[in-house]
C-alpha atoms as a PDB file:
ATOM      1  CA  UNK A   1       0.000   0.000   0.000  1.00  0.00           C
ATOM      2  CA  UNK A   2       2.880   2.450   0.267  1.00  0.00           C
ATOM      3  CA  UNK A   3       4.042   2.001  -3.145  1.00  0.00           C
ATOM      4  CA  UNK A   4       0.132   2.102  -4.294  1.00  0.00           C
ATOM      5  CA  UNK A   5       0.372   5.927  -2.096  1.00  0.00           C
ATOM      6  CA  UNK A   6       3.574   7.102  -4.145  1.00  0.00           C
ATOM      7  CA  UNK A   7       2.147   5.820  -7.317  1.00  0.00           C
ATOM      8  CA  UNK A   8      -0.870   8.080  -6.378  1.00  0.00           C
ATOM      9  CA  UNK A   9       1.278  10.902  -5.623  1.00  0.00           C
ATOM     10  CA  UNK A  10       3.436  11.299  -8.330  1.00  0.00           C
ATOM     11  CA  UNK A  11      -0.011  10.568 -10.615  1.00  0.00           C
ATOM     12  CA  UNK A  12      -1.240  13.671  -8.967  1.00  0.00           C
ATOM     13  CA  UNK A  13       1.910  15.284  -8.007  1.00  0.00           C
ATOM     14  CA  UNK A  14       0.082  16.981  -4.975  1.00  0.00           C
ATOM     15  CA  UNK A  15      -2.467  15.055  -2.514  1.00  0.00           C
ATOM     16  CA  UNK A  16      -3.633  15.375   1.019  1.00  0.00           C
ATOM     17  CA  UNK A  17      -4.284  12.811   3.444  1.00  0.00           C
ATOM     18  CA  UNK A  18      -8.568  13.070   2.613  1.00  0.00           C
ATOM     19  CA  UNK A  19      -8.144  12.613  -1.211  1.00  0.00           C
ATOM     20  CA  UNK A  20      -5.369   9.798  -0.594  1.00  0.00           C
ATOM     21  CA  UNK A  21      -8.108   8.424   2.030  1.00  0.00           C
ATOM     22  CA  UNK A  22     -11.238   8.398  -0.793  1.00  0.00           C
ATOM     23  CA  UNK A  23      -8.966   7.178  -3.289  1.00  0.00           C
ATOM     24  CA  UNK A  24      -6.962   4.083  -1.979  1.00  0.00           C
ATOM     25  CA  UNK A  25      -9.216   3.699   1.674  1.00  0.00           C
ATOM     26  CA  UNK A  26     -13.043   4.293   0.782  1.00  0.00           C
ATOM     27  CA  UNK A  27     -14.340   2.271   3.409  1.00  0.00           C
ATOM     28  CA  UNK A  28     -12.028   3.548   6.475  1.00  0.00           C
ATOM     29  CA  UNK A  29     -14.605   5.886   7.959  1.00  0.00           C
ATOM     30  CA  UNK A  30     -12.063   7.328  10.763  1.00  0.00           C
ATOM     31  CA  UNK A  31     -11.734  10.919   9.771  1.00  0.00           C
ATOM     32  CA  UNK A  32      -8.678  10.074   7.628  1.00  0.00           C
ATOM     33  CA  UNK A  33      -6.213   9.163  10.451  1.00  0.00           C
ATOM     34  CA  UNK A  34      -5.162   5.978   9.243  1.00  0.00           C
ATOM     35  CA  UNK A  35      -3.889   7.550   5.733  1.00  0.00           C
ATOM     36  CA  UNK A  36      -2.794  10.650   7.870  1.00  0.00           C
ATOM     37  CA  UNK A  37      -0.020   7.761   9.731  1.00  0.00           C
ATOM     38  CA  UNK A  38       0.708   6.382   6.436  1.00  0.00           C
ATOM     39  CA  UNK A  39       1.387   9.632   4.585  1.00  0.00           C
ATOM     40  CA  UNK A  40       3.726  11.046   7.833  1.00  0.00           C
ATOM     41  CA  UNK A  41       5.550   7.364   7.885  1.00  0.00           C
ATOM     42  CA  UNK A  42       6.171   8.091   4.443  1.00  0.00           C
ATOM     43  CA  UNK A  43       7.533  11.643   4.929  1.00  0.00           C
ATOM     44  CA  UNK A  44      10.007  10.595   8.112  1.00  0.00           C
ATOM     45  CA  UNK A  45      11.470   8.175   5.542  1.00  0.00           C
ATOM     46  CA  UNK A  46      11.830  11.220   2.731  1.00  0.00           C
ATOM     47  CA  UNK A  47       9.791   9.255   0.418  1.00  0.00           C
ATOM     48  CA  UNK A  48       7.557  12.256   0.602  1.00  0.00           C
ATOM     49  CA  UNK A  49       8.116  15.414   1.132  1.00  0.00           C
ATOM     50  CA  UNK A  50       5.377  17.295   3.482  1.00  0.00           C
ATOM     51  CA  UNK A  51       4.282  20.527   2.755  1.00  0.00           C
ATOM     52  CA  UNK A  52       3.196  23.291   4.745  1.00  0.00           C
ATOM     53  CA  UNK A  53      -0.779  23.695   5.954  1.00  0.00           C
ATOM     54  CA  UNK A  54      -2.780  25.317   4.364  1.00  0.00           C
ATOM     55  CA  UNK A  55      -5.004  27.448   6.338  1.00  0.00           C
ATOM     56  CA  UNK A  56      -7.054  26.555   9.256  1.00  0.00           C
ATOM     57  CA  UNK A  57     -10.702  26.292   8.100  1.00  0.00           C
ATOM     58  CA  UNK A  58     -13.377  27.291  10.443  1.00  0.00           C
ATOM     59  CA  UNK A  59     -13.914  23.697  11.676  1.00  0.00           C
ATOM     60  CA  UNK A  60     -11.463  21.362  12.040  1.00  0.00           C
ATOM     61  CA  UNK A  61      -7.302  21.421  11.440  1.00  0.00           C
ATOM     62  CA  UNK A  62      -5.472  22.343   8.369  1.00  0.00           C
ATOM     63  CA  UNK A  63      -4.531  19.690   6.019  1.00  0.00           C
ATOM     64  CA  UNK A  64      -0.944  19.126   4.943  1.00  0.00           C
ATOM     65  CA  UNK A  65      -0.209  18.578   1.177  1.00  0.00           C
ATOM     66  CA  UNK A  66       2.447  15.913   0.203  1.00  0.00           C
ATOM     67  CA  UNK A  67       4.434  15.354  -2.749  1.00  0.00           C
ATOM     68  CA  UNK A  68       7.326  13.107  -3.651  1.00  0.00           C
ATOM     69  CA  UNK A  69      10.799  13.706  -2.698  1.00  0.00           C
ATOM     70  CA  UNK A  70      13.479  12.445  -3.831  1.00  0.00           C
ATOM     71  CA  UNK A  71      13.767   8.801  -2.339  1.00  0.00           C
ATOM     72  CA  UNK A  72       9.972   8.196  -3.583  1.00  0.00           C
ATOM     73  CA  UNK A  73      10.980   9.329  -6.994  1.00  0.00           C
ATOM     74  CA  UNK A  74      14.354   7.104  -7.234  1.00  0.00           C
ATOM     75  CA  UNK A  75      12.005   4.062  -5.559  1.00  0.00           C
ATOM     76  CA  UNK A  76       9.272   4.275  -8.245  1.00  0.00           C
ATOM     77  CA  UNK A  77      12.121   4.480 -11.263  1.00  0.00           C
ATOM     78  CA  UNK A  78      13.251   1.594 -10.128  1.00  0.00           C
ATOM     79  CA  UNK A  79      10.077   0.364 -10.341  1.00  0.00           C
ATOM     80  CA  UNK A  80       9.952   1.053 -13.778  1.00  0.00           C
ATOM     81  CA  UNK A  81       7.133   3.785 -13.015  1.00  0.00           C
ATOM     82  CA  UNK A  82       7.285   6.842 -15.420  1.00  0.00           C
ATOM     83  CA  UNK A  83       7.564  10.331 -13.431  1.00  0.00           C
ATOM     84  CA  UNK A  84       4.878  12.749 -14.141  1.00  0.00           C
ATOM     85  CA  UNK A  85       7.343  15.472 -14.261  1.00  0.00           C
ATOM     86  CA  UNK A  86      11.286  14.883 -14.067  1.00  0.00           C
ATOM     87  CA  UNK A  87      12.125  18.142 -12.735  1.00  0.00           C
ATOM     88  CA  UNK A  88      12.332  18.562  -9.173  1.00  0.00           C
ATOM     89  CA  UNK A  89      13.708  21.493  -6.845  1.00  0.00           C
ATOM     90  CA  UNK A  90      12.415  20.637  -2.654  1.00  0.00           C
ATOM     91  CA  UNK A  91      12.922  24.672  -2.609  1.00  0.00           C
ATOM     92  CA  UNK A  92      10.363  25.565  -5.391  1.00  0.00           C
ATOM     93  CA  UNK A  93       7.880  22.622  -3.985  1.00  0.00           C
ATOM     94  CA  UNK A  94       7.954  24.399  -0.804  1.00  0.00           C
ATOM     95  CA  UNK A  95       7.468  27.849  -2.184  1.00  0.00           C
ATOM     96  CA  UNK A  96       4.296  26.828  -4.366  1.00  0.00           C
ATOM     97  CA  UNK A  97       2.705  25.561  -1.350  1.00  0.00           C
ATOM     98  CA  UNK A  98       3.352  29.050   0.473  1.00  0.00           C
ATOM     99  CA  UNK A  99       1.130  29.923  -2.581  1.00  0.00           C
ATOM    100  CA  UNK A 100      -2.116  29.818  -0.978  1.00  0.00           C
ATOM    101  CA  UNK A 101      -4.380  30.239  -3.529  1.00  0.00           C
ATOM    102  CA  UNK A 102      -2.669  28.035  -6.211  1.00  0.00           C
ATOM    103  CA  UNK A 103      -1.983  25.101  -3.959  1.00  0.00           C
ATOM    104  CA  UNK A 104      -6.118  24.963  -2.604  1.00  0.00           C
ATOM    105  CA  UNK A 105      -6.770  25.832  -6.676  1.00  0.00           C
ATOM    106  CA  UNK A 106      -4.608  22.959  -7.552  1.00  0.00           C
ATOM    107  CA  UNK A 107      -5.858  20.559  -4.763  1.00  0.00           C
ATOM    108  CA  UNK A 108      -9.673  21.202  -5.668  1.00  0.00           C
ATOM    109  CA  UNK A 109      -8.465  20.079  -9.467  1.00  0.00           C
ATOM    110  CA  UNK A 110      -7.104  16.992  -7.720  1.00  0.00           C
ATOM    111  CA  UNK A 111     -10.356  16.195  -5.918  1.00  0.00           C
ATOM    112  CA  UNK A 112     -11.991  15.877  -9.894  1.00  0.00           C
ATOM    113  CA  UNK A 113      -9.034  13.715 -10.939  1.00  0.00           C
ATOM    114  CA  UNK A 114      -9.201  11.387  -7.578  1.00  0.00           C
ATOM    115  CA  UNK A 115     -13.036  11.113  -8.515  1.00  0.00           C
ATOM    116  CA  UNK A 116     -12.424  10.009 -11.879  1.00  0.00           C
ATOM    117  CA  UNK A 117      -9.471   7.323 -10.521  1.00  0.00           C
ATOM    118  CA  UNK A 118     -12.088   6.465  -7.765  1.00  0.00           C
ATOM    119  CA  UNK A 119     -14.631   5.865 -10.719  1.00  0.00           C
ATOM    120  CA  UNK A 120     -12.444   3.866 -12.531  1.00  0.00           C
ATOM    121  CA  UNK A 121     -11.567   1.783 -10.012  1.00  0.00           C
ATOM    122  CA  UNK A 122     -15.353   0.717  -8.989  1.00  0.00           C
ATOM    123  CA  UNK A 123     -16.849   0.545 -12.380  1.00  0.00           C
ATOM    124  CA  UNK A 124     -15.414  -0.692 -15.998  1.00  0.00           C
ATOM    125  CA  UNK A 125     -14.372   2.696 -16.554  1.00  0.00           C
ATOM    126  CA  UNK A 126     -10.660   3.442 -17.492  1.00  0.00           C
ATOM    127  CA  UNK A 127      -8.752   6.724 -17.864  1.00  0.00           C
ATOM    128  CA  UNK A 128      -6.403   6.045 -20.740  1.00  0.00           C
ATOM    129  CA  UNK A 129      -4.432   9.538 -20.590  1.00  0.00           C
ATOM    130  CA  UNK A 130      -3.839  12.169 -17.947  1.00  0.00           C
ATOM    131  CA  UNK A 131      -1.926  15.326 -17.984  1.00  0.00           C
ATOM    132  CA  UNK A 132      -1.576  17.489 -15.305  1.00  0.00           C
ATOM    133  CA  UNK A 133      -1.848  21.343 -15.386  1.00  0.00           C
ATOM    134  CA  UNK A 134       2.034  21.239 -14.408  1.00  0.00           C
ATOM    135  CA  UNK A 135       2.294  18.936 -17.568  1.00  0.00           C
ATOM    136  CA  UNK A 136       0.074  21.252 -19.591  1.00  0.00           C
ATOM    137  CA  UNK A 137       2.388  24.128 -18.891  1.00  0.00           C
ATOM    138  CA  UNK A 138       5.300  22.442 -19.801  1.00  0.00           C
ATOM    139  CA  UNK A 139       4.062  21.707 -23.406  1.00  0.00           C
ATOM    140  CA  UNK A 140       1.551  24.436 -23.722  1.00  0.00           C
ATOM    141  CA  UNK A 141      -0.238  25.312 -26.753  1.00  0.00           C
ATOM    142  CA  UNK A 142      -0.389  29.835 -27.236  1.00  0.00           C
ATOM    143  CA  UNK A 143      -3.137  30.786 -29.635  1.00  0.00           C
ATOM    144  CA  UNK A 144      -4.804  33.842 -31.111  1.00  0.00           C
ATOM    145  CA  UNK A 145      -8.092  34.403 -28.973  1.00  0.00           C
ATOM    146  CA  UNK A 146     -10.773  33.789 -31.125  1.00  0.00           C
ATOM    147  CA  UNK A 147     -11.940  37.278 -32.470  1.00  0.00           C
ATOM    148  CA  UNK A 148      -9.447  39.262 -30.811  1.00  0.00           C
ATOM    149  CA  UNK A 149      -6.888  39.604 -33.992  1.00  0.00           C
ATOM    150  CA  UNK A 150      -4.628  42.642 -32.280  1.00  0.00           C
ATOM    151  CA  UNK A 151      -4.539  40.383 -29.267  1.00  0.00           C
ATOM    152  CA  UNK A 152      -1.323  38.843 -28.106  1.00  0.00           C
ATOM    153  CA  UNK A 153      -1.339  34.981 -28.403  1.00  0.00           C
ATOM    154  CA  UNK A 154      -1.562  33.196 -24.954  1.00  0.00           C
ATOM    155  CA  UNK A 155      -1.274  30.059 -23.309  1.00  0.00           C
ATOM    156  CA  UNK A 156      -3.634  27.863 -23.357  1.00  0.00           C
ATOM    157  CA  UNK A 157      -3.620  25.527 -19.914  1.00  0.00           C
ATOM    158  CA  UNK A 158      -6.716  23.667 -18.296  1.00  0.00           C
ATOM    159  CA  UNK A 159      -6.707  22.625 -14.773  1.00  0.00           C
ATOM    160  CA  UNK A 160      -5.747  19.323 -16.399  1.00  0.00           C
ATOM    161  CA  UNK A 161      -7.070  17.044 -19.093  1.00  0.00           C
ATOM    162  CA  UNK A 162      -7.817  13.934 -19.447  1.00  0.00           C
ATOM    163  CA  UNK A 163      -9.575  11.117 -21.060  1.00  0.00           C
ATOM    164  CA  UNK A 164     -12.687   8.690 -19.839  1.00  0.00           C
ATOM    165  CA  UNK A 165     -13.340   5.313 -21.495  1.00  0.00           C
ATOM    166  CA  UNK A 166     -16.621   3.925 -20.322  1.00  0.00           C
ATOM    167  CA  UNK A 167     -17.639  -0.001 -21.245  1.00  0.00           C
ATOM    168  CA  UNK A 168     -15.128   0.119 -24.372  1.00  0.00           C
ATOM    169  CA  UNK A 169     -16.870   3.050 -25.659  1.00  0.00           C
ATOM    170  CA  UNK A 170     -14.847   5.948 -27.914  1.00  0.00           C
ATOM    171  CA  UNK A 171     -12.738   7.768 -25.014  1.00  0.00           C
ATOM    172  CA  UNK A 172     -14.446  11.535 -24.151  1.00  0.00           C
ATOM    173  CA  UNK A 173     -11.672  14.267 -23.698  1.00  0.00           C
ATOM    174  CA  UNK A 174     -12.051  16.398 -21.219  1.00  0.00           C
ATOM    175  CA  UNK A 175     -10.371  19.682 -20.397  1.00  0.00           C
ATOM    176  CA  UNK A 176     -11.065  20.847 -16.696  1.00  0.00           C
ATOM    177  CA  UNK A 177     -11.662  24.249 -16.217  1.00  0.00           C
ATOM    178  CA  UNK A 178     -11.565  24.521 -12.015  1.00  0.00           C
ATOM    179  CA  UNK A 179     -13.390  28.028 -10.623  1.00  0.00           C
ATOM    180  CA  UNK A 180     -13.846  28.721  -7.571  1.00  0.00           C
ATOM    181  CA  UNK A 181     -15.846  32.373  -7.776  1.00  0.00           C
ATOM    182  CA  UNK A 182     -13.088  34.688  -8.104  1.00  0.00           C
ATOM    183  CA  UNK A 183     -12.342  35.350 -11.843  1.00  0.00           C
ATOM    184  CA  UNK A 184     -14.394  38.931 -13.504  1.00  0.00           C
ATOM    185  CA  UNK A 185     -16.024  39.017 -16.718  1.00  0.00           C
ATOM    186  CA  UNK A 186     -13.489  40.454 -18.948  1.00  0.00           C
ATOM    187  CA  UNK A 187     -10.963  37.410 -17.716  1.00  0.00           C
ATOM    188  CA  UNK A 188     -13.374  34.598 -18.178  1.00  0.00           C
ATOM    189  CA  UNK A 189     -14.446  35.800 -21.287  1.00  0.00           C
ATOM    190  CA  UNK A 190     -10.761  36.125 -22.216  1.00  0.00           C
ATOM    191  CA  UNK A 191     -10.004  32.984 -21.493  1.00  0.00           C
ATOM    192  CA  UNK A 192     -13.230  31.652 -23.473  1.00  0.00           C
ATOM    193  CA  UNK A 193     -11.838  32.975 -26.441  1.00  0.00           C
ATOM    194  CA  UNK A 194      -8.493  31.406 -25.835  1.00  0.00           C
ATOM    195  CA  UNK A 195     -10.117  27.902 -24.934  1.00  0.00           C
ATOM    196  CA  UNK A 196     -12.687  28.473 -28.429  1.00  0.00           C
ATOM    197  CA  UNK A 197      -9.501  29.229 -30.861  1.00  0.00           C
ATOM    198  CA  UNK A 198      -7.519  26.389 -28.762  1.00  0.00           C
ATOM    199  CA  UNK A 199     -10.150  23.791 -29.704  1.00  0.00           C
ATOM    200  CA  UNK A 200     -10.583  24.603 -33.183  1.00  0.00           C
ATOM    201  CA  UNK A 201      -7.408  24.763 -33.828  1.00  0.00           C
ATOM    202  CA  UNK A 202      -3.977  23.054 -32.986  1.00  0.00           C
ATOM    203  CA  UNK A 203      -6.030  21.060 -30.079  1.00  0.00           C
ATOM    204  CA  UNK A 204      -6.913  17.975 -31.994  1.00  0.00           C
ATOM    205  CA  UNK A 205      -3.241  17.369 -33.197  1.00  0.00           C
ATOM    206  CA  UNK A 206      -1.191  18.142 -30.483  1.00  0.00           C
ATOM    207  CA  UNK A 207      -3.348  16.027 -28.378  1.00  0.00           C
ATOM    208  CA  UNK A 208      -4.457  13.144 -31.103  1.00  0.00           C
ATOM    209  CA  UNK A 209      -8.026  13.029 -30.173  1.00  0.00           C
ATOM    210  CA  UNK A 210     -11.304  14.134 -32.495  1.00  0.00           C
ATOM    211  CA  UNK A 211     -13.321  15.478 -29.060  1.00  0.00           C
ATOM    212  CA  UNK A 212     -13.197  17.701 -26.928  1.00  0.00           C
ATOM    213  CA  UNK A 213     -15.584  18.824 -23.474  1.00  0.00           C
ATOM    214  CA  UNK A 214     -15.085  21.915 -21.281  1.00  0.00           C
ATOM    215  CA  UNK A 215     -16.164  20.403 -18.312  1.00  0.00           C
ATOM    216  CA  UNK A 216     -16.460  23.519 -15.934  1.00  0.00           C
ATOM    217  CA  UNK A 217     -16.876  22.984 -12.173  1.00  0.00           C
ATOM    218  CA  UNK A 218     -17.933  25.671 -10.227  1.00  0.00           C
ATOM    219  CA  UNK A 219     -19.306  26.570  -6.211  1.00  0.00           C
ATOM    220  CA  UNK A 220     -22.391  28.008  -6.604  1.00  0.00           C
ATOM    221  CA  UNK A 221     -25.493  27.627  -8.377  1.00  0.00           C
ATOM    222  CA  UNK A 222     -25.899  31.149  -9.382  1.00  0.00           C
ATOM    223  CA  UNK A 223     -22.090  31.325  -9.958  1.00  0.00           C
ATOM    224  CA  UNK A 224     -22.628  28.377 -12.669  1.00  0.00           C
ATOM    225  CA  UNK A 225     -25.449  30.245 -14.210  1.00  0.00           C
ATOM    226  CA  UNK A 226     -23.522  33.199 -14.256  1.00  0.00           C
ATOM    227  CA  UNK A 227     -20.604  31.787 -16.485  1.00  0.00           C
ATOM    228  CA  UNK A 228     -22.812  29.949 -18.768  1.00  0.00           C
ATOM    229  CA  UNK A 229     -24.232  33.453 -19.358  1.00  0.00           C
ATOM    230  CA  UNK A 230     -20.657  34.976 -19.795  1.00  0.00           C
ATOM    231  CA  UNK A 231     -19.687  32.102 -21.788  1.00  0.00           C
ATOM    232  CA  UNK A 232     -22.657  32.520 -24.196  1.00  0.00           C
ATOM    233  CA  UNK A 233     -21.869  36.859 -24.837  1.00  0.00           C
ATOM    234  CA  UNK A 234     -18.292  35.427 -25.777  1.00  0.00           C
ATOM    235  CA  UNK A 235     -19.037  33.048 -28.470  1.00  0.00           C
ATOM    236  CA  UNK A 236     -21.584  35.207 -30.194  1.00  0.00           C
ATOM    237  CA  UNK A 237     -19.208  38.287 -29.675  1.00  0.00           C
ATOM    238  CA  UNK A 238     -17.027  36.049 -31.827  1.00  0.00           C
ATOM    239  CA  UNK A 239     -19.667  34.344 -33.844  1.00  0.00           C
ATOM    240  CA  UNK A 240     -19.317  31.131 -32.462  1.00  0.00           C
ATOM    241  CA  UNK A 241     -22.427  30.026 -30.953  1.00  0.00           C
ATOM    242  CA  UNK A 242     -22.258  26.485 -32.435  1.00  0.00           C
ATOM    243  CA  UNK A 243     -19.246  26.053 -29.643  1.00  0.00           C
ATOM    244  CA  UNK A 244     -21.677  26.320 -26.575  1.00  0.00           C
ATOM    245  CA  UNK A 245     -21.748  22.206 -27.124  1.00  0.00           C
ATOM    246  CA  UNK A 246     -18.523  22.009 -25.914  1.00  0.00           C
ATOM    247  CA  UNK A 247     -19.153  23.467 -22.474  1.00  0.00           C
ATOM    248  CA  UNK A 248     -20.591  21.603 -19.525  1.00  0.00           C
ATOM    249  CA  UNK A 249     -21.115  23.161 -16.272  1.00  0.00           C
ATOM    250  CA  UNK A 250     -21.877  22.207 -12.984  1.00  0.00           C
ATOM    251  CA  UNK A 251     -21.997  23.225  -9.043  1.00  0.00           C
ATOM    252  CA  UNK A 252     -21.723  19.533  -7.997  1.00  0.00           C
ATOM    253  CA  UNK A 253     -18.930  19.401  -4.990  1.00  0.00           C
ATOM    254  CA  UNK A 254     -16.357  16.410  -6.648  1.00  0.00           C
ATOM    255  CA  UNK A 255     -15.654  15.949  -2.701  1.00  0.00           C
ATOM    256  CA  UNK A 256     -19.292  14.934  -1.123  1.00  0.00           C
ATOM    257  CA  UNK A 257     -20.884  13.765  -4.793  1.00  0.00           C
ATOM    258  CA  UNK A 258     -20.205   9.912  -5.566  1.00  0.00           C
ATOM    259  CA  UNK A 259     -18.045   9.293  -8.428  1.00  0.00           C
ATOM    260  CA  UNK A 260     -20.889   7.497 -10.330  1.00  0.00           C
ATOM    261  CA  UNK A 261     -23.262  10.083  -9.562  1.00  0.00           C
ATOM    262  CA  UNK A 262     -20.408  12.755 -10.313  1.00  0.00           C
ATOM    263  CA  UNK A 263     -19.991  11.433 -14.012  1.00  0.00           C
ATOM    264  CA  UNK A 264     -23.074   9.605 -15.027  1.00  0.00           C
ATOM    265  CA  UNK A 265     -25.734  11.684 -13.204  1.00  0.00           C
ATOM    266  CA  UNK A 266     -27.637  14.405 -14.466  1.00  0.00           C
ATOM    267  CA  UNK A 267     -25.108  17.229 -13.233  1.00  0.00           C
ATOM    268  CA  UNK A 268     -23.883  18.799 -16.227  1.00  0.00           C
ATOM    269  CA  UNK A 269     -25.417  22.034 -17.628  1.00  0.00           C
ATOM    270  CA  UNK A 270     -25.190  22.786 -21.140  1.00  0.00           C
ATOM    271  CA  UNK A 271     -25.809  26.867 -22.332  1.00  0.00           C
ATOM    272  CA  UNK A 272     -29.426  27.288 -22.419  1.00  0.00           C
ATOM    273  CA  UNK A 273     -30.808  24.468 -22.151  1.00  0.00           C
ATOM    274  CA  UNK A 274     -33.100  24.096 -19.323  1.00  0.00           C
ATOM    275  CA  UNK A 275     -32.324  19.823 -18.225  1.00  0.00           C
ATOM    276  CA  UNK A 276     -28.777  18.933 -16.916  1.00  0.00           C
ATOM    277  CA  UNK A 277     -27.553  16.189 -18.916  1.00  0.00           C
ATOM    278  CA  UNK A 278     -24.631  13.775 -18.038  1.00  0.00           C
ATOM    279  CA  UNK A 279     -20.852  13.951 -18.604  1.00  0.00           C
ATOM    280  CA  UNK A 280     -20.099  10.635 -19.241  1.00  0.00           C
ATOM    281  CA  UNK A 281     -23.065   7.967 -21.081  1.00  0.00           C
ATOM    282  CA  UNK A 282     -25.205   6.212 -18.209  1.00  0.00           C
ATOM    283  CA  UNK A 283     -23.570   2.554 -17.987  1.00  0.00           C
ATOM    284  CA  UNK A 284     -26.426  -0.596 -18.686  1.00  0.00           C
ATOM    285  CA  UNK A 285     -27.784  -2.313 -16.057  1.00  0.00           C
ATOM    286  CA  UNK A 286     -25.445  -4.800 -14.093  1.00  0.00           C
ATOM    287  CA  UNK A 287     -22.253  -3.599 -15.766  1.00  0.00           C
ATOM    288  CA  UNK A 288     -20.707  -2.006 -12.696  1.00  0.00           C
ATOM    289  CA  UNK A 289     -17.735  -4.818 -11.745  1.00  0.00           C
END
């Protein structure tokens, strides 16, 4: 099980003791204390390196964040295990989690991604390719926003992307766009733009797939109703209303929702349409494992 934890990590590259917990421990209902003794074995033997807290919420401590160090990385190469990034600096770990708002953005991506390995280890569901934002940024794509020829070209990098393969059915790509309430207007619309000239454009070769879904997860239902709306003045500033299909939105918490119910249930909000629909086709009858 230790090896299954570093496996984890490095998958992720950042995980606290809860997500470890709902991943590899779903049925230990003890408030996460037996991952929590795990994970700070782990870190006494610098397989992982522990990160600072992040700040106290109003109930409850403050979780620590753990990635690998050194002596996990060199174990799971020996293993034969591919690293999810080879570049590693303790210094620049440690200063990203002094980051605040990146590290609980980047651990609230991580809570989709542990839902979608918790999926996929339940059902016949597999998850063929994942990248990372880190990995996203270090082969990102820049583009000319989509109706904004003086722009400059940006970046385009999702919260991270991946790929869901349900009962041998073609694998859905989806790019996760993580919000958490804080982002104006004139940036979201920005970065529709950017997303809208990303997926019509070098998307499909750079990462050799014919689909693509912006699956959007927000707080708040008015806050999901409010970027659907922002979302929709973009693409038909732009003239590209026919894109609105590629956008799914939802307030469903990845945390407290089941996987199944995360992915297959009727969650998802397309642009104006008044039903939710699901991310991911409904599996038949009896084909959970």
């Amino acid at each position: 099980m230790d090896e299954e934890i570093l496996r984890s990590v490095n998958r992720f590259q950042y995980m606290t003791a809860a997500q470890v917990g709902r991943l590899l421990y779903p049925n230990q209902h003890d408030d996460n204390r037996y991952a929590q003794r795990r994970l700070r074995r782990l870190a006494e033997e610098s397989y992982l390196l522990r990160l600072r807290e992040l700040p106290t919420p109003r109930v409850g401590s403050a979780p620590l964040v753990f990635t690998l160090a050194d002596k996990g990385r060199r174990f799971l190469a020996g293993r034969g295990v591919p690293l999810v990034s080879s570049y590693y600096r303790p210094s620049e770990e440690l200063a990203k989690a002094r980051d605040n708002p990146f590290m609980e953005h980047t651990l609230a991506a991580v809570d989709v991604l542990v839902a979608a390995e918790a999926l996929c280890r339940t059902y016949q569901v597999t998850m063929p390719r994942l990248l990372t934002e880190r990995q996203l940024k270090q082969s990102s794509i820049r583009v000319q926003p989509a109706g904004q020829a003086e722009a400059r070209p940006v970046a385009v990098i999702p919260d991270a992307w991946f790929q869901l393969t349900a009962l041998g059915q073609p694998a859905l790509s989806i790019a996760l766009e993580l919000d958490r309430g804080t982002e104006g207007q004139k940036h979201w619309r920005h970065k529709v733009a950017a997303l809208c000239a990303w997926a019509t454009g070098p998307y499909r070769m750079a990462f050799e797939t014919d689909n693509i879904t912006i699956a959007v997860v927000v707080p708040t239902v008015a806050r999901r109703d409010q970027l659907a709306e922002w979302t929709m003045r973009e693409l038909m500033a732009v003239h590209q209303p026919e894109l609105g299909e590629i956008f799914l939105f939802t307030e469903a918490d990845p945390v407290t929702t089941p996987p199944i119910e995360f992915f297959f249930g009727l969650l998802w909000h397309l642009i104006g349409q008044p039903h939710p629909v699901r991310l991911l086709d409904l599996p038949e009858e009896g084909q959970a494992d």
